[in-house]
Protein backbone atom coordinates (compact mmCIF):
# COMPACT_ATOMS: atom_id res chain seq x y z
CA UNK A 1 99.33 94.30 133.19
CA UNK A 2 100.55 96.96 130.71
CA UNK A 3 101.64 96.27 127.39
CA UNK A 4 103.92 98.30 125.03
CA UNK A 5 103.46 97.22 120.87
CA UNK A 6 106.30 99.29 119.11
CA UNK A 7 106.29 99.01 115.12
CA UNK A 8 103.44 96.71 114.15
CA UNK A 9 104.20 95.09 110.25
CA UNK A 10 101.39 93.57 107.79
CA UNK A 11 100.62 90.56 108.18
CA UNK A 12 102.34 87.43 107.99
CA UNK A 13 100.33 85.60 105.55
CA UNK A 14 98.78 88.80 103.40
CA UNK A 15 101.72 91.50 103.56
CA UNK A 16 98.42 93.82 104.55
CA UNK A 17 100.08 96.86 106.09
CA UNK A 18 97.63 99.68 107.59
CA UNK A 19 98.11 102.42 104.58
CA UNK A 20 97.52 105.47 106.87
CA UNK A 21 100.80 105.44 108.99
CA UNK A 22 104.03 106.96 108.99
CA UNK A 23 106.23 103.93 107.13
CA UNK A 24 103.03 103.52 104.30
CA UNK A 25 103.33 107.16 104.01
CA UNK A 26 106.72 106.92 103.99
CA UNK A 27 106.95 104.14 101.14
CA UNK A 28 103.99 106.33 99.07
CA UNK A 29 105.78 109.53 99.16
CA UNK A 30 108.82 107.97 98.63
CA UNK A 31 107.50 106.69 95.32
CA UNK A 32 105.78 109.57 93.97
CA UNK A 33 108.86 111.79 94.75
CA UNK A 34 111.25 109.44 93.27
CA UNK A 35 113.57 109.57 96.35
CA UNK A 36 113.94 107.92 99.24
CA UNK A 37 115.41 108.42 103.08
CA UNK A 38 119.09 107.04 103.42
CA UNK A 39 118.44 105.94 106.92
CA UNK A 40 121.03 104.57 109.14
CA UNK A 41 120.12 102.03 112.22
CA UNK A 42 118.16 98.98 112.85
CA UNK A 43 114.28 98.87 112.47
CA UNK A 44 112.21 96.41 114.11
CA UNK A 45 109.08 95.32 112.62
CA UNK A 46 106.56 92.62 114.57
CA UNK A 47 103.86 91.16 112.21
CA UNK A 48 100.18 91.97 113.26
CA UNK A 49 99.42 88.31 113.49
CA UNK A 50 102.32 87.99 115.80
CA UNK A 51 101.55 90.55 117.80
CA UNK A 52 97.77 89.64 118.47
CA UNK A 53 98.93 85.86 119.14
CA UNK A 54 101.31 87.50 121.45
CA UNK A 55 98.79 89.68 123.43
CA UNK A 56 96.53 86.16 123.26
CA UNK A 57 99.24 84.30 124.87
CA UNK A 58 99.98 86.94 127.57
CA UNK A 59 96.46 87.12 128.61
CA UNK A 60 95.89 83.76 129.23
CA UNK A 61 99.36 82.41 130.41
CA UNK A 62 98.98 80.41 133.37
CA UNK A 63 101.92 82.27 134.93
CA UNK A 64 102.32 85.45 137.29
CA UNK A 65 102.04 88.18 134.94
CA UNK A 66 104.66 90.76 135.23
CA UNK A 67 103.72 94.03 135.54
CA UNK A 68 104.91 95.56 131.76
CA UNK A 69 105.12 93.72 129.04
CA UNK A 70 106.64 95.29 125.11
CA UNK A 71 105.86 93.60 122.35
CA UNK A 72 108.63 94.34 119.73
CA UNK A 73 110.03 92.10 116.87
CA UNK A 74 113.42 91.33 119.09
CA UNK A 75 115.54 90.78 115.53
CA UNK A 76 116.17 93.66 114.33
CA UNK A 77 117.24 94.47 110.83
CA UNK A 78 119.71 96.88 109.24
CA UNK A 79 117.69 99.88 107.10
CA UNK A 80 120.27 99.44 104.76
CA UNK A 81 119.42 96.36 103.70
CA UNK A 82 115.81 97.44 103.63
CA UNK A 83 116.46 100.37 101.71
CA UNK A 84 118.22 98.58 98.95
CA UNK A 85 114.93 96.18 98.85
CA UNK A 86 112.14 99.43 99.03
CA UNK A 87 114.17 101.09 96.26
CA UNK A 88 114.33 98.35 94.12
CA UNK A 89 110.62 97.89 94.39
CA UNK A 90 109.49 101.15 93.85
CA UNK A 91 111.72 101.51 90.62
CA UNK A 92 114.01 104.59 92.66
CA UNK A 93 117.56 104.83 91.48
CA UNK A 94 120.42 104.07 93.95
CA UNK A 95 121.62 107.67 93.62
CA UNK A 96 118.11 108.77 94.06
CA UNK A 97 118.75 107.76 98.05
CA UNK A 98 119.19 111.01 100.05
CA UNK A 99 120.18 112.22 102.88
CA UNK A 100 116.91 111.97 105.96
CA UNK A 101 117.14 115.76 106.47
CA UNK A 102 117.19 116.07 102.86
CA UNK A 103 114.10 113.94 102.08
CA UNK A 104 112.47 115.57 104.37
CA UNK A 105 112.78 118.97 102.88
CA UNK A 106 111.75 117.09 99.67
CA UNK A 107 108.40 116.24 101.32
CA UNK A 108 107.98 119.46 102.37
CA UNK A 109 108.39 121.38 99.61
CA UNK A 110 106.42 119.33 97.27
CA UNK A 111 103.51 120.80 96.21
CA UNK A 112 101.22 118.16 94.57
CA UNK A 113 98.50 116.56 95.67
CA UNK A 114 98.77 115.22 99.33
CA UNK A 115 97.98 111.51 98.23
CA UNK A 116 100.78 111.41 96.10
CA UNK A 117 102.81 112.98 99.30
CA UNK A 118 100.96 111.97 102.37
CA UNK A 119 104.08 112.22 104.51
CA UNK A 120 103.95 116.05 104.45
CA UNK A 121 101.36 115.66 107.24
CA UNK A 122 103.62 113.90 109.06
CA UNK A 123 106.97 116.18 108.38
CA UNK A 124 106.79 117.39 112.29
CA UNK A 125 106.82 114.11 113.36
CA UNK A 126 110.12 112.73 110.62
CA UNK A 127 111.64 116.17 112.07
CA UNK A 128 111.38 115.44 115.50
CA UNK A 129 110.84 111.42 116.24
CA UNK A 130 111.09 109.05 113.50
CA UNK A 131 114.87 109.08 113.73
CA UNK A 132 114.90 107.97 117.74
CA UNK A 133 112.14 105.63 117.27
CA UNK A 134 112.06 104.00 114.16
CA UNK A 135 115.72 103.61 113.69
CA UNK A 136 117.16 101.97 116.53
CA UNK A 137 116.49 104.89 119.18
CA UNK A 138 114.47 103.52 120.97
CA UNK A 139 114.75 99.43 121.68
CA UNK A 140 111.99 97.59 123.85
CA UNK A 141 113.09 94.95 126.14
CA UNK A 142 111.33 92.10 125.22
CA UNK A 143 112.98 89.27 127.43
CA UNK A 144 109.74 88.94 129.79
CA UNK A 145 107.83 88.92 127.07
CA UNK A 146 109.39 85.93 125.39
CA UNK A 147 109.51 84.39 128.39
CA UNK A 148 105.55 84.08 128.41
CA UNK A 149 104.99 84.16 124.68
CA UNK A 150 106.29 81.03 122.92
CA UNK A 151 105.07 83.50 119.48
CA UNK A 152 107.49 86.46 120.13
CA UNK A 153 110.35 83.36 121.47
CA UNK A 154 110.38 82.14 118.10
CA UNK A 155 110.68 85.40 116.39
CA UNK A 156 114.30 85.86 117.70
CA UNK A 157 117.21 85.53 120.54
């Protein structure tokens, strides 16, 4: 069996979300720069605690396994909608969100310290594959997955 996890969120029940990937850097340099991505699409965000019930549930399902499994939040969510919530959060101005390519040059040209701008070690990666796979780009079928996870069933359609 081979299983594909796309975006893993915090959790469920603490919010805890692993500070040293591209969305926390995201969110951070975001903040310190006082700006923030106007990004278009759908994200799709699974909880950790879903996802490790998930995996628990695949691995000892009484049924033939299928040969791949994803594990992907199958409701996904407009960034729009997000946006409006991350830059009301971190205090950032409506008109303060930019154009992608023009955050991106933002990060990039910043000069401060790299924890208040950790997403310049990442600017390769937001030029060449956050776009396709964190904003609707890329979309894991999920429908065998639900079929032996009553965890990921519940989580949407």
């Amino acid at each position: 069996m081979t299983v594909r996890i796309a975006q893993i969120s915090g959790s469920t029940t603490t919010g805890y979300w692993n500070p040293v990937e591209h969305l926390a850097f995201l969110i951070k340099s975001s903040q310190s720069l006082k700006g923030l991505p106007d990004l278009q699409g759908s994200l799709s965000w699974c909880p950790v605690d879903d996802v490790a019930a998930t995996l628990g549930e695949l691995l000892v399902s009484d049924t033939k396994p299928y040969a791949i499994y994803h594990i992907e939040n199958p409701s996904r969510q407009p960034w729009a909608e997000m946006t409006a919530i991350l830059a009301d959060a971190l205090n950032i101005p409506r008109n303060q969100i930019i154009p992608f390519n023009d955050w991106v040059e933002r990060v990039r040209n910043h000069n401060g310290p790299i924890a208040e701008n950790p997403a310049k070690n990442l600017v390769g990666f937001f030029d060449e594959h956050f776009i396709r796979m964190s904003c609707g780009g890329l979309v894991l079928d999920t429908v065998q997955t639900r079929e032996h996870s009553a965890t990921l069933r519940k989580r949407g359609p």
